[in-house]
Every structure is written in C-alpha cells, then in structure tokens.
C-alpha atoms as a PDB file:
ATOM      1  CA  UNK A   1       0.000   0.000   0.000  1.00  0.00           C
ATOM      2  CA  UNK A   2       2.946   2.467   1.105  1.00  0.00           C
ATOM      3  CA  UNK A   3       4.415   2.252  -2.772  1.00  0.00           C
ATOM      4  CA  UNK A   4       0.748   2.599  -4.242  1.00  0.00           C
ATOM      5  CA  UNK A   5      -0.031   5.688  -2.314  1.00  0.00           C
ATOM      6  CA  UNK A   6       3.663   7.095  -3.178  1.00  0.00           C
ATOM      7  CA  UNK A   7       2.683   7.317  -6.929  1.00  0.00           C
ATOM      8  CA  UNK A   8      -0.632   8.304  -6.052  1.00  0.00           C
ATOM      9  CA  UNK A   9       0.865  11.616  -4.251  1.00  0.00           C
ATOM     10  CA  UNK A  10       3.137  12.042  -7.104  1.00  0.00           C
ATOM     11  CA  UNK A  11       0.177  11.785  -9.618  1.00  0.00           C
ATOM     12  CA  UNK A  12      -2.156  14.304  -7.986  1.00  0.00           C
ATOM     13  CA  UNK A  13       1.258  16.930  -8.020  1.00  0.00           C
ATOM     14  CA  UNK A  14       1.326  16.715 -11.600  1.00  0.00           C
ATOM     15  CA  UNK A  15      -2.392  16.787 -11.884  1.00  0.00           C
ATOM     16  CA  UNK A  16      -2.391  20.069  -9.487  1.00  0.00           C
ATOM     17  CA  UNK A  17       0.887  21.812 -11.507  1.00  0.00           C
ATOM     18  CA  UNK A  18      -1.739  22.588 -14.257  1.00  0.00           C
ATOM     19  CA  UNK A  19      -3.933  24.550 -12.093  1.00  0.00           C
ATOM     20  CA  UNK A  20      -1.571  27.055 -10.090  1.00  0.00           C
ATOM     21  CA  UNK A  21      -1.155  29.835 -12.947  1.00  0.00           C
ATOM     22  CA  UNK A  22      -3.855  32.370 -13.429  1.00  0.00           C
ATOM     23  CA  UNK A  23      -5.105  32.662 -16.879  1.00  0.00           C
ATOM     24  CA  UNK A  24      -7.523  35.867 -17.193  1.00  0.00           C
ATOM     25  CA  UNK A  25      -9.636  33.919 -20.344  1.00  0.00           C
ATOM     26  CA  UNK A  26     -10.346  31.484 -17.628  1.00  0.00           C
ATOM     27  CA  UNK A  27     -13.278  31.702 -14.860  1.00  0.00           C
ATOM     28  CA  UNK A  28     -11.608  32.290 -11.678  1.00  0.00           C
ATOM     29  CA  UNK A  29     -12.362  30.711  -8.540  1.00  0.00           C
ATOM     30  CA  UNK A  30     -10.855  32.014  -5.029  1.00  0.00           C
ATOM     31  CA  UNK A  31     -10.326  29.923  -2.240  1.00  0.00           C
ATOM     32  CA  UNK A  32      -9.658  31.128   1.076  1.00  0.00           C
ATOM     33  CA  UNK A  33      -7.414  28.855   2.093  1.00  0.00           C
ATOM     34  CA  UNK A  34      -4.718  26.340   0.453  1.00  0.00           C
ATOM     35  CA  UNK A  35      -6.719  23.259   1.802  1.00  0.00           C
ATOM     36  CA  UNK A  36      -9.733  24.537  -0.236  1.00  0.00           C
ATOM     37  CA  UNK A  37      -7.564  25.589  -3.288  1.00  0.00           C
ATOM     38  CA  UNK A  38      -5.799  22.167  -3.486  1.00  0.00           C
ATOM     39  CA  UNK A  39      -8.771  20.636  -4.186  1.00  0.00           C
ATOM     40  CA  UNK A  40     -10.685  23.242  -6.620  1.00  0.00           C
ATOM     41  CA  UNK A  41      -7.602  22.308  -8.292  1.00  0.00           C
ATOM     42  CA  UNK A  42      -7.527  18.457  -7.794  1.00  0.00           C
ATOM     43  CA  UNK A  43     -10.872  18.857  -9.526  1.00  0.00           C
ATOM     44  CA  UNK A  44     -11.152  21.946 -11.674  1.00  0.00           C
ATOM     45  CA  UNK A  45      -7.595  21.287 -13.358  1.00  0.00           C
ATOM     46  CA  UNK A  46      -7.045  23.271 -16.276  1.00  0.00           C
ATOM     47  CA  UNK A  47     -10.795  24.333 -16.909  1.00  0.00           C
ATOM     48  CA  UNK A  48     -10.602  27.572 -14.754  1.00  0.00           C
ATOM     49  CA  UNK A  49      -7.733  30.073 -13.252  1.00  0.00           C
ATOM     50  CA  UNK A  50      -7.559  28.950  -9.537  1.00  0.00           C
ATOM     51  CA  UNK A  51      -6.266  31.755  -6.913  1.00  0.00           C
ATOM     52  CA  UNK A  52      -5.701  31.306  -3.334  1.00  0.00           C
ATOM     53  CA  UNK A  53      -6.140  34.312  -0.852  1.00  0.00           C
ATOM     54  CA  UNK A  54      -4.043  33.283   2.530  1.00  0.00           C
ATOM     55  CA  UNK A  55      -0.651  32.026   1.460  1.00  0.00           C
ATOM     56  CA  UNK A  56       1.840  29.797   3.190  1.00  0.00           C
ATOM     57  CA  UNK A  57       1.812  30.717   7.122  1.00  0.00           C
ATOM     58  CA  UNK A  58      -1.057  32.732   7.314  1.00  0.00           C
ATOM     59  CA  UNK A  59      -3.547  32.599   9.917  1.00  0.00           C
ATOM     60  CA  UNK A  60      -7.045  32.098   8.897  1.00  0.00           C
ATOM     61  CA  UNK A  61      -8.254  33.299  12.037  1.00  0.00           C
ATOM     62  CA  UNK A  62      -6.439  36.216  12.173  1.00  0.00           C
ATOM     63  CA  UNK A  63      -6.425  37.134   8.582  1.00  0.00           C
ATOM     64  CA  UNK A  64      -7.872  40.628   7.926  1.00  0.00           C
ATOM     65  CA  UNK A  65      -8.683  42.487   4.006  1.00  0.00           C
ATOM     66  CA  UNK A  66      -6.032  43.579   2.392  1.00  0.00           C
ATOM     67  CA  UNK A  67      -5.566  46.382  -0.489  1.00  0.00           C
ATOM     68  CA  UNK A  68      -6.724  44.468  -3.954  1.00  0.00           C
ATOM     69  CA  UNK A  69      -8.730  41.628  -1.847  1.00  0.00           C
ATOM     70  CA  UNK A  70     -12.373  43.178  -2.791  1.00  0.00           C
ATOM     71  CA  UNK A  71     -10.794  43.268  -6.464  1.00  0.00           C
ATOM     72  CA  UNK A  72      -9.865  39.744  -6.638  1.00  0.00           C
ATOM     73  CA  UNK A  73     -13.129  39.308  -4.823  1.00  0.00           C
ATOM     74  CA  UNK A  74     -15.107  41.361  -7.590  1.00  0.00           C
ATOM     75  CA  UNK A  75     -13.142  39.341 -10.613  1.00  0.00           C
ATOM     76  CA  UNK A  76     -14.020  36.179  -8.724  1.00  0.00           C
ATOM     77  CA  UNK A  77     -16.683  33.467 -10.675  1.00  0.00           C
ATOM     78  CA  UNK A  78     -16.990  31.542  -7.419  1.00  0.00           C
ATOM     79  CA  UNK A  79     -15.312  32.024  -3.603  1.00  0.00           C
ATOM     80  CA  UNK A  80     -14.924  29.190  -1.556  1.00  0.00           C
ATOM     81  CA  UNK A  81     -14.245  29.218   1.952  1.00  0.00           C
ATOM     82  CA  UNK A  82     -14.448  26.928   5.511  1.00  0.00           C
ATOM     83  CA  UNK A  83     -16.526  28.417   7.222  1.00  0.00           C
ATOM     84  CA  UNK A  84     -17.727  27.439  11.120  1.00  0.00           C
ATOM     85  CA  UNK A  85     -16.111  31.020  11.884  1.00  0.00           C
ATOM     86  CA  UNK A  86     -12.464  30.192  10.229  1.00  0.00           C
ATOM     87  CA  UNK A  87     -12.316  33.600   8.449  1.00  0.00           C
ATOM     88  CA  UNK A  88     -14.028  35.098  11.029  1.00  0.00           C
ATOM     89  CA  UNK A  89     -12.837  38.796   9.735  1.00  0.00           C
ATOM     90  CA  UNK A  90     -14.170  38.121   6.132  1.00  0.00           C
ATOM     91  CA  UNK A  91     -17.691  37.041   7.411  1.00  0.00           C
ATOM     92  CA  UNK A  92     -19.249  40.171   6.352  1.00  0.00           C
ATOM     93  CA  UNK A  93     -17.184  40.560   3.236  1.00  0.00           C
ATOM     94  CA  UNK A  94     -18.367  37.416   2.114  1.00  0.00           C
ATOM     95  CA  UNK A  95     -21.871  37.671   3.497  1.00  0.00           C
ATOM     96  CA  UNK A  96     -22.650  40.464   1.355  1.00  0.00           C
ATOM     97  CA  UNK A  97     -20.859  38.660  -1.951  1.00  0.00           C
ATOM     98  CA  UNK A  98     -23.215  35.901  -1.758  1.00  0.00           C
ATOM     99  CA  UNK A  99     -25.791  38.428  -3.250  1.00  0.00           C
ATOM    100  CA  UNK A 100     -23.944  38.756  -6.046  1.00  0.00           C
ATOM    101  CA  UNK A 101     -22.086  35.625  -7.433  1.00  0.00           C
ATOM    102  CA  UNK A 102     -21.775  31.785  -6.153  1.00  0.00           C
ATOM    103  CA  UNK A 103     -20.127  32.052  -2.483  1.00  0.00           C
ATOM    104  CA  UNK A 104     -19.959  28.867  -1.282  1.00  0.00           C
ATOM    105  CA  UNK A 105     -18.592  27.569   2.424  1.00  0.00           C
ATOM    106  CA  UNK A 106     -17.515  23.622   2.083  1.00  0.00           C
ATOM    107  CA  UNK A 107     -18.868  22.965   5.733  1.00  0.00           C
ATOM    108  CA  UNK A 108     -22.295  23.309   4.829  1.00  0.00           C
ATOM    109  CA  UNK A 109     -22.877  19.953   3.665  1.00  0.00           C
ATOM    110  CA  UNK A 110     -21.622  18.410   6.500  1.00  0.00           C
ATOM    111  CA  UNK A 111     -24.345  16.735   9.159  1.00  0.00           C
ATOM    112  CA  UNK A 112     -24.263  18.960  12.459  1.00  0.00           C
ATOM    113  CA  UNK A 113     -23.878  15.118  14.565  1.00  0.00           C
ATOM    114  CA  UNK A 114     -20.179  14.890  12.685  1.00  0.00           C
ATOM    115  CA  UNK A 115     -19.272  18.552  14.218  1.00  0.00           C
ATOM    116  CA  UNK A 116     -17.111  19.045  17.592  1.00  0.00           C
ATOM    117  CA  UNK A 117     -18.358  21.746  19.461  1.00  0.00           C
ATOM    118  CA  UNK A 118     -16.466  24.021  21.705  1.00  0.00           C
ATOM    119  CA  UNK A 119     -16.470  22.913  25.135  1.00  0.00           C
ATOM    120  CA  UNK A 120     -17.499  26.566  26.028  1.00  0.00           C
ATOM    121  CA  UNK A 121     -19.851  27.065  23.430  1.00  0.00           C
ATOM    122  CA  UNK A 122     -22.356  24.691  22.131  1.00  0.00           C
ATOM    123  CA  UNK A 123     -22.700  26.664  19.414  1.00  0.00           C
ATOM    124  CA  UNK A 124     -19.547  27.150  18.272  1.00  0.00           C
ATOM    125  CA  UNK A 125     -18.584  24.479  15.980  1.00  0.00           C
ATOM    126  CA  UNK A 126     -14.593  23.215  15.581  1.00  0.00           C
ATOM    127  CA  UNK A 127     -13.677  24.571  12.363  1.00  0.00           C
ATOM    128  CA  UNK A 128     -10.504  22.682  11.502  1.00  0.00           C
ATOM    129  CA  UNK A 129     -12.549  19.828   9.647  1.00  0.00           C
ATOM    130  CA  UNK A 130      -9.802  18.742   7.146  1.00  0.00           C
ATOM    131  CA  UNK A 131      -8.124  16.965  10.112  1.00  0.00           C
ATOM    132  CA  UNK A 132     -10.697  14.204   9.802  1.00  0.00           C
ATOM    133  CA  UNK A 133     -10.025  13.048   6.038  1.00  0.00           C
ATOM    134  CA  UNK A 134     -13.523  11.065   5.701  1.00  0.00           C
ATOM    135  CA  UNK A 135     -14.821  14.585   6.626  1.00  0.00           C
ATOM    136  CA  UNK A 136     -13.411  16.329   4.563  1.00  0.00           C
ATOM    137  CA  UNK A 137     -14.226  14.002   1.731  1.00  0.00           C
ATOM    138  CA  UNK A 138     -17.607  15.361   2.567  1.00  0.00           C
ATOM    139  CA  UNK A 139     -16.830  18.920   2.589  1.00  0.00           C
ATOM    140  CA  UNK A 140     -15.004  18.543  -1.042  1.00  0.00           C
ATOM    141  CA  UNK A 141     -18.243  16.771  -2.481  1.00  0.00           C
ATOM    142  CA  UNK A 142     -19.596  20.811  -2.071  1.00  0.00           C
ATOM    143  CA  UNK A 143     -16.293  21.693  -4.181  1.00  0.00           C
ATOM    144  CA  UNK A 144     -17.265  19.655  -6.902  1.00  0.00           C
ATOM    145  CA  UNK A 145     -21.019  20.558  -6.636  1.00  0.00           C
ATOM    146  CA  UNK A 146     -20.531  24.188  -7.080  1.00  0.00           C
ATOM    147  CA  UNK A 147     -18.245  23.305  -9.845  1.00  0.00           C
ATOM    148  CA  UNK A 148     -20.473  21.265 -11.958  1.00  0.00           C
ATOM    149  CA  UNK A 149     -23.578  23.577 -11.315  1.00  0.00           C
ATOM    150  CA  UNK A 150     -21.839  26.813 -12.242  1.00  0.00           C
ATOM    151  CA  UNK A 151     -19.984  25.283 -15.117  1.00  0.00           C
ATOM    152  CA  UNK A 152     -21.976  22.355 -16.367  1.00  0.00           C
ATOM    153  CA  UNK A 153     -20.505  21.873 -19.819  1.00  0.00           C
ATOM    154  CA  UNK A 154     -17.203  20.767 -17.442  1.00  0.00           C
ATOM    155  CA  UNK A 155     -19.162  18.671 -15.249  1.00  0.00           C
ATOM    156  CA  UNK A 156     -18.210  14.986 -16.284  1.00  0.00           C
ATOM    157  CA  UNK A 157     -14.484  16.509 -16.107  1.00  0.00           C
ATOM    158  CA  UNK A 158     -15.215  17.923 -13.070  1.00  0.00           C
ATOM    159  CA  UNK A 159     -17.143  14.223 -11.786  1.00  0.00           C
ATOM    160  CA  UNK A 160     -14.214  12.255 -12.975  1.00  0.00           C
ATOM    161  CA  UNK A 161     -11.272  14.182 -11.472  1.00  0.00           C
ATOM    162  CA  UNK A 162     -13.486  14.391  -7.804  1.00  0.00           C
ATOM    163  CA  UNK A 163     -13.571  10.445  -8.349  1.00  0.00           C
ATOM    164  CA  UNK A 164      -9.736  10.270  -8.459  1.00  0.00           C
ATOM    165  CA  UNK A 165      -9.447  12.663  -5.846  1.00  0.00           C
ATOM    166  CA  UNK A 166     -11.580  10.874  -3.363  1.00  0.00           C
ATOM    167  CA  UNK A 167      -9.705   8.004  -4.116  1.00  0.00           C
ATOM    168  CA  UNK A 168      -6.190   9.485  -3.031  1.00  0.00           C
ATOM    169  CA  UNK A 169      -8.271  10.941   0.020  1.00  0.00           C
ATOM    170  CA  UNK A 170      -9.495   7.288   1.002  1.00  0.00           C
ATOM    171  CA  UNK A 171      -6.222   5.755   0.922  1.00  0.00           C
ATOM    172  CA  UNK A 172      -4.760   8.985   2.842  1.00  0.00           C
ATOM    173  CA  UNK A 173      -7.372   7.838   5.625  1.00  0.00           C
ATOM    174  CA  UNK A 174      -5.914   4.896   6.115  1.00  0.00           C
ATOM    175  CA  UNK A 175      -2.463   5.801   5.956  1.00  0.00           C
ATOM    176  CA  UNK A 176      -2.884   8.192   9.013  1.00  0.00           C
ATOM    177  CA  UNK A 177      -4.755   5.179  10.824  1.00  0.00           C
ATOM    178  CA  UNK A 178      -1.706   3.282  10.306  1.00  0.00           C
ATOM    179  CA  UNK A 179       0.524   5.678  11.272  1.00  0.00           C
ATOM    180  CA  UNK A 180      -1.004   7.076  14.448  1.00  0.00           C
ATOM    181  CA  UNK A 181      -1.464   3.349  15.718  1.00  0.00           C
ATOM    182  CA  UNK A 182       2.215   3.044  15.274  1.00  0.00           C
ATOM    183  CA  UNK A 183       2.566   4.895  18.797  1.00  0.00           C
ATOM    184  CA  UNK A 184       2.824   3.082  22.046  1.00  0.00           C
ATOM    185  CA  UNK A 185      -0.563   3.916  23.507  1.00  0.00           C
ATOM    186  CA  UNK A 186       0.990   5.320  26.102  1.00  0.00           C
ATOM    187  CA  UNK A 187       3.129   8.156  24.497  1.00  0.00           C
ATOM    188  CA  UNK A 188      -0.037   9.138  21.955  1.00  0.00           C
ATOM    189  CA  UNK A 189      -0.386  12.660  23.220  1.00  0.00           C
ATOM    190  CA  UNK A 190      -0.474  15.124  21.064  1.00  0.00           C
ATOM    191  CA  UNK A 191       0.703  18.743  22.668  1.00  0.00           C
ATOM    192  CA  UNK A 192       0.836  21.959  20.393  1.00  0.00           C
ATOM    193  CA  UNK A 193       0.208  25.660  20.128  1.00  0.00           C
ATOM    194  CA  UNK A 194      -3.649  25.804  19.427  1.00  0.00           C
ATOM    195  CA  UNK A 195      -6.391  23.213  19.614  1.00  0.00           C
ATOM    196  CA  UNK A 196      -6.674  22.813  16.073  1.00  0.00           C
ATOM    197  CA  UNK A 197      -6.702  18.105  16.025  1.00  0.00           C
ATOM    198  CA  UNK A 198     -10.148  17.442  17.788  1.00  0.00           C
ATOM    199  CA  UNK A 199     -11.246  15.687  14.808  1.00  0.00           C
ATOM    200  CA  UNK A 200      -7.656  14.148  14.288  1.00  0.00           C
ATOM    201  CA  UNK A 201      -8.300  12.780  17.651  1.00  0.00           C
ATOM    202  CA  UNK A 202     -11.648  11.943  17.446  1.00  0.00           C
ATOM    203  CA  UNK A 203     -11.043  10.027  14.247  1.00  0.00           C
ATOM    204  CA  UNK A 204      -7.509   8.471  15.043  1.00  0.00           C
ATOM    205  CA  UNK A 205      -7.035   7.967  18.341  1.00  0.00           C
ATOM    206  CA  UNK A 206      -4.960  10.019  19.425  1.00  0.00           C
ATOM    207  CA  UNK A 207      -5.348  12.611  23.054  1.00  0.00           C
ATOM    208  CA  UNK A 208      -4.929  16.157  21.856  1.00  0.00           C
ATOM    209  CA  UNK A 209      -3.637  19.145  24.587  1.00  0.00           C
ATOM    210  CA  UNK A 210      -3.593  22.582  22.812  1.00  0.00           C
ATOM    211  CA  UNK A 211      -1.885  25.510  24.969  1.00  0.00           C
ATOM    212  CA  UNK A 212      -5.167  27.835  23.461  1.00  0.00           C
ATOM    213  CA  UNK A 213      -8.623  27.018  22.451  1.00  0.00           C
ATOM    214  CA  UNK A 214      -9.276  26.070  18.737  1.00  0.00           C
ATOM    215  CA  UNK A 215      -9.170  30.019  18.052  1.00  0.00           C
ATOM    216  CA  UNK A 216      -6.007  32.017  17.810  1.00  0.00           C
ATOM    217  CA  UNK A 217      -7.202  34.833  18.932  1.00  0.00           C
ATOM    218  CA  UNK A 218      -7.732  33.194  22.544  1.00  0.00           C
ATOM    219  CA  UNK A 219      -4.843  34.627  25.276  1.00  0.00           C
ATOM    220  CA  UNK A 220      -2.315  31.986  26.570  1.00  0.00           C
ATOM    221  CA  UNK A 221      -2.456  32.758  30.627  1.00  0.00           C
ATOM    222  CA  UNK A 222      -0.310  31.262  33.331  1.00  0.00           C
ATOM    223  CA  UNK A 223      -2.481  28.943  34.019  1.00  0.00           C
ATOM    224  CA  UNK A 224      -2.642  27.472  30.836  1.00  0.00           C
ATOM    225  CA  UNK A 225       1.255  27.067  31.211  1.00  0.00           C
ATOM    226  CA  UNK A 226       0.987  25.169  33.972  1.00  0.00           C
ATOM    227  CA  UNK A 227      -1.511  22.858  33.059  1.00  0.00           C
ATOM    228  CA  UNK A 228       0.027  21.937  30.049  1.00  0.00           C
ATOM    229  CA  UNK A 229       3.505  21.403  31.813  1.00  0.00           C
ATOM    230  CA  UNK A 230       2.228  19.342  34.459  1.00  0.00           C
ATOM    231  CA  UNK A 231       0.439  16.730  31.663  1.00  0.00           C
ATOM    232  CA  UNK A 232       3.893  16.594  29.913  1.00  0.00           C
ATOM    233  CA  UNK A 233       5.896  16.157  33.411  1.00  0.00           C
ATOM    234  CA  UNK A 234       2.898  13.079  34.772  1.00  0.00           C
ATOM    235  CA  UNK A 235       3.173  11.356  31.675  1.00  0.00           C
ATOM    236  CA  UNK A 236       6.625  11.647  30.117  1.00  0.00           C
ATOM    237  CA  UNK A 237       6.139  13.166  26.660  1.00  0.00           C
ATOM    238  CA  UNK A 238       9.036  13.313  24.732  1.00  0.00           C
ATOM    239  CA  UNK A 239       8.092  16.066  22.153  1.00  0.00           C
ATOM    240  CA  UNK A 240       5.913  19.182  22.106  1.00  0.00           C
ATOM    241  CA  UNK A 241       4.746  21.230  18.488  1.00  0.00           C
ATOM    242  CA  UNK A 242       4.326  24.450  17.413  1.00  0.00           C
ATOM    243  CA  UNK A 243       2.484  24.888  13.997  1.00  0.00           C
ATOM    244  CA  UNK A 244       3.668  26.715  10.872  1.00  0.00           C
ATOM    245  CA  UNK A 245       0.657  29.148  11.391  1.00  0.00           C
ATOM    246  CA  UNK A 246       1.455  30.302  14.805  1.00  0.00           C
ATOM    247  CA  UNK A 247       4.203  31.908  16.565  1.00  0.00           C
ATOM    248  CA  UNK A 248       6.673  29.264  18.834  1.00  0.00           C
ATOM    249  CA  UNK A 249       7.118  31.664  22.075  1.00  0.00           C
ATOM    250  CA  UNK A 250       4.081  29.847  23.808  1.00  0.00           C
ATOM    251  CA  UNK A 251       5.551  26.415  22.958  1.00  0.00           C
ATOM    252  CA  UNK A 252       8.738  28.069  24.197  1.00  0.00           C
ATOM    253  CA  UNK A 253       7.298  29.224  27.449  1.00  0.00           C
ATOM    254  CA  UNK A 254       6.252  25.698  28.067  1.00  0.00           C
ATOM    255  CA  UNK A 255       9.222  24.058  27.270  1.00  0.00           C
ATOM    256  CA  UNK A 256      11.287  26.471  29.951  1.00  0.00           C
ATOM    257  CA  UNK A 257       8.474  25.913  32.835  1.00  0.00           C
ATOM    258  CA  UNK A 258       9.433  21.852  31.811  1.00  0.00           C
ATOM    259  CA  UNK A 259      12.891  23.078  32.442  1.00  0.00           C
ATOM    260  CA  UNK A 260      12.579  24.660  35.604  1.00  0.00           C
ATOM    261  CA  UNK A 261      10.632  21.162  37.005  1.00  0.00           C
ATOM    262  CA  UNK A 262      14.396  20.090  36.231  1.00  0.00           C
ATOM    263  CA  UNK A 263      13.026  18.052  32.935  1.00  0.00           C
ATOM    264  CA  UNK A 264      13.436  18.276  29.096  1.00  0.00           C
ATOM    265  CA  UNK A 265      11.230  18.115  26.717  1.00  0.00           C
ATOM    266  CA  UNK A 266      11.647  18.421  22.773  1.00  0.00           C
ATOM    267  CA  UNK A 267      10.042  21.335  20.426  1.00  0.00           C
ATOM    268  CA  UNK A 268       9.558  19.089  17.050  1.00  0.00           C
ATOM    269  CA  UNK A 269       9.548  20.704  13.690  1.00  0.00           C
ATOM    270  CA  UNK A 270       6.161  22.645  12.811  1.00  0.00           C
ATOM    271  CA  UNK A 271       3.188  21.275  12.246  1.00  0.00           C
ATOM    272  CA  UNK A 272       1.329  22.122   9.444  1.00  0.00           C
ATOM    273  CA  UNK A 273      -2.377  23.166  10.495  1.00  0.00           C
ATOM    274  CA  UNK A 274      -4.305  25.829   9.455  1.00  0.00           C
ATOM    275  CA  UNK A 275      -2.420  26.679   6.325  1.00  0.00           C
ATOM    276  CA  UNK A 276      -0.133  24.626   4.126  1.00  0.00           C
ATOM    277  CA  UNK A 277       3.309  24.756   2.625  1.00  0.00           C
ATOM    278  CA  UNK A 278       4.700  27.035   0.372  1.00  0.00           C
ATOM    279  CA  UNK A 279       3.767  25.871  -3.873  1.00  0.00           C
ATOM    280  CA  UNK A 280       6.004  23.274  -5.640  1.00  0.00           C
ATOM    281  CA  UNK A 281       6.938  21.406  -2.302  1.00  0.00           C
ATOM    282  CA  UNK A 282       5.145  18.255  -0.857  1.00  0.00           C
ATOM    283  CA  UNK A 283       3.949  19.885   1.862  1.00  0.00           C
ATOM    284  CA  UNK A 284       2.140  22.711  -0.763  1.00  0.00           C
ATOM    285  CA  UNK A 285      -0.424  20.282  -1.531  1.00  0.00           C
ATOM    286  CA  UNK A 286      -3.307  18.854   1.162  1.00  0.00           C
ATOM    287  CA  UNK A 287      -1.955  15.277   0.951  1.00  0.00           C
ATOM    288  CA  UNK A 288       1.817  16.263   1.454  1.00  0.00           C
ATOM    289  CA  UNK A 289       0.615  18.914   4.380  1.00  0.00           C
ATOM    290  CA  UNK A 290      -0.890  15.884   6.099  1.00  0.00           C
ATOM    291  CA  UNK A 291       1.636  13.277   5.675  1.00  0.00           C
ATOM    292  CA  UNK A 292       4.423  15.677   6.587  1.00  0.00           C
ATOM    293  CA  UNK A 293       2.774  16.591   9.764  1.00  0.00           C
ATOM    294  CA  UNK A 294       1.733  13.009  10.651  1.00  0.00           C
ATOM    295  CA  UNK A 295       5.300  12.442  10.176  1.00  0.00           C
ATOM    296  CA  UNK A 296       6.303  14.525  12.575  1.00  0.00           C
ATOM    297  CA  UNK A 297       4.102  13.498  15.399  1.00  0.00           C
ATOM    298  CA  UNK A 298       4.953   9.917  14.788  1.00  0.00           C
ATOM    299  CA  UNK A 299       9.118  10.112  15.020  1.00  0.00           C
ATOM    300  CA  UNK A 300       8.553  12.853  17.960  1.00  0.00           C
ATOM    301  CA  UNK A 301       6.274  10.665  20.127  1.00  0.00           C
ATOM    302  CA  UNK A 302       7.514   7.133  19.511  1.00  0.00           C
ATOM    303  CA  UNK A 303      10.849   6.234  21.319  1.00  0.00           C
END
C-alpha cells in the first residue's frame, strides 16, 4: 500500500501543476485557504484560473482584508471558503458577496452530529474539519457541486477528477490510521500551540492538549502554562509542536516551565495546520501537508 499511495501523491502533483497559474480567459475561482484551493484544483484542473487568498503561514483566524482583496473578490466566478467562523474577519465581506455571485462555504454539507463543538460554546462548531479526512471528503463533495452547477458543460471533467481525488483521500485515511497506531498507547499525546486536532483525535485515536482554544485569537495565561507542563511532566512526553501558522514563544514558554521542574522536553519541527506549505513542495499540496505533519508526530512521540 505504502508504494501505491507514493505514486498516487506524485500523480495528484502533476495533476495540481496545471492549475496554479492564473489565466484571465479562464473563470476564476478564489479559495480562502490552500486546503480549499488544493482541491478546486484536484478537480477543476485546467478548466478555470484557480487563486488562493491566505498564502503559506497565514492565519485564517487572524487574517484581515487587504488592499486588492475586494478586487480579486469582484473578478471572482466563485469564492470558496471553511466556514464554522475560520475567516471570522471576512464574514461580512463574504456575506454580502453571496448576493452577487456563487459564495460557497464547504462545511455546509456536512451533518451537524459529525461537528465538535467548543467545550465553552455549544454553538460554536470546531472549524478545523480537514483533520478528519472522511470529513473532509464530505466537505469537497460541495467543491465539486458548485463546480459542476456553475460550469456544467465541465461537469463529467469535473465528476471524474473528484472520483480520483476521493480516491487518493481514502487511501490517505488509512495511511494516518496506520501511522497514528504506530505509537505506544501510552506516548499518543499530542501537545501543540492551538487546539486545532479534535477531529484528528476523534477520528484516530490520538489525546490532543492545545496551549489555546481552537481560536487564535484566545490569550495563553499562566495557568494554561501550567496545566500543560504538568500533563507533559505526569506522563513523560518526549516532544511538544508548534504549527507553521502560529508563533513558537508559547511552545517556548512551556518548554522552559518543563525546564525549571528540572526536565526536558523536545520542540519538534512545525506542524502544518491551518495553512499549508509554500507551492512546488510536498507539503504545498493537502496530501503532502498531512503526511508531513503526521510524520512529525509519529518520530517525535515514539521512542
């Protein structure tokens, strides 16, 4: 299976290299974020001009207009964004674009039941639903949808290319299964900068400790500190992340109050979460953004 889904990565970059060039003759379709984007172009291919509007390391929760946004916005055939409060500065933006053109958000097909709520807020659904790849299978099905509905002479294109692309998505699922099973039981905690894996541990297995709440903008207090340093000092975990989203000092301040208990305890390379890798390398596309990062957790928590 591990050589199968090698080629099958290295497939879907080739099919993907034909849809990161705008072409003005083209419709274009904006995605918010680089999850989103891989797969308009996983499934759009060469049939439109496919933009992305938060780039490598940028915080969706944070992200705020910039000068030529309501522009791209304006040239824009469709917009496609997470939703559950991800973008929660363009919410307004992009409620009053949906009057205009297709605006779509990829989380509305998904059943409420398959949602993690905030503990605080019932009403406050987890928006980091790409974590759970059978998920976001679902939310894609809205990508290619919208797709075939605005641009139905494309749509048995459109059909076909989802088909492959669910495919590679399937077989991602159970890669990660594998993988995350790999750990001793005992060392499977997952501790990094924001809670952004509640559906990577509902669906894998695996405890997940964020220093914040799902949402950035949430403060890091003392307290928070401390509770995170005590669950690394009572059960023995080896390696602590940051993400390639957020800044490290509050993984930093962590690791030092580890310190001063007269322990260690590693910082492992980034994780990638709420935004993916820079374009052209593995981690640039959603399957290489995942693998990387369950990489990562696998060599830093097994012995």
């Amino acid at each position: 299976m591990a050589g199968k889904f090698k080629w099958l990565i290295l497939a879907m970059m080739l099919v993907l290299s034909g849809c990161r060039f705008v072409d003005n003759a083209k419709p274009l379709v904006l995605s918010t974020t680089g999850m989103i984007h891989d797969a308009v172009c996983a499934i759009a291919g060469d049939r439109v001009s496919a933009k992305v509007l938060m780039g490598p390391g940028v915080d969706p929760h944070l992200y705020r207009m910039r000068a030529g946004d309501i522009a791209l916005f304006q040239k824009s055939t469709i917009i496609f964004y997470n939703g559950l409060n991800l973008e929660a500065q363009l919410g307004r933006a992009l409620s009053g674009l949906s009057t205009k053109k297709t605006v779509r958000a990829i989380s509305n097909g998904i059943p409420r039941d398959r949602l993690i709520m905030a503990e605080d807020h019932e009403d406050n659904p987890d928006p980091h639903i790409w974590f759970d790849i059978d998920l976001w299978r679902e939310a894609v099905q809205t990508v290619t949808q919208t797709l075939s509905e605005t641009m139905p002479e494309h749509a048995d294109t459109f059909r076909k290319n989802a088909a492959t692309y669910d495919q590679l998505l399937r077989e991602l699922d159970t890669w990660v299964a594998h993988q995350i099973a790999t750990i001793p039981a005992e060392n499977r905690v997952l501790i990094t900068a924001h809670d952004a894996f509640s559906y990577l541990e509902k669906r894998y297995g695996i405890t997940v400790v964020g220093l914040q709440g799902m949402n950035t903008l949430s403060e890091t207090s003392p307290a928070d500190i401390t509770r995170v340093t005590s669950i690394i000092l009572n059960r023995s975990i080896p390696t602590i992340y940051v993400e390639s989203s957020v800044p490290v000092r509050q993984i930093e301040a962590v690791q030092a109050a580890v310190r001063a208990k007269g322990k260690d305890v590693a910082i492992g390379p980034p994780l990638f979460t709420d935004a993916m890798g820079a374009p052209g390398t593995p981690e640039g596309t959603y399957v290489g953004m995942i693998t990387t990062t369950i990489r990562h957790i696998v060599e830093g928590l097994t012995p």
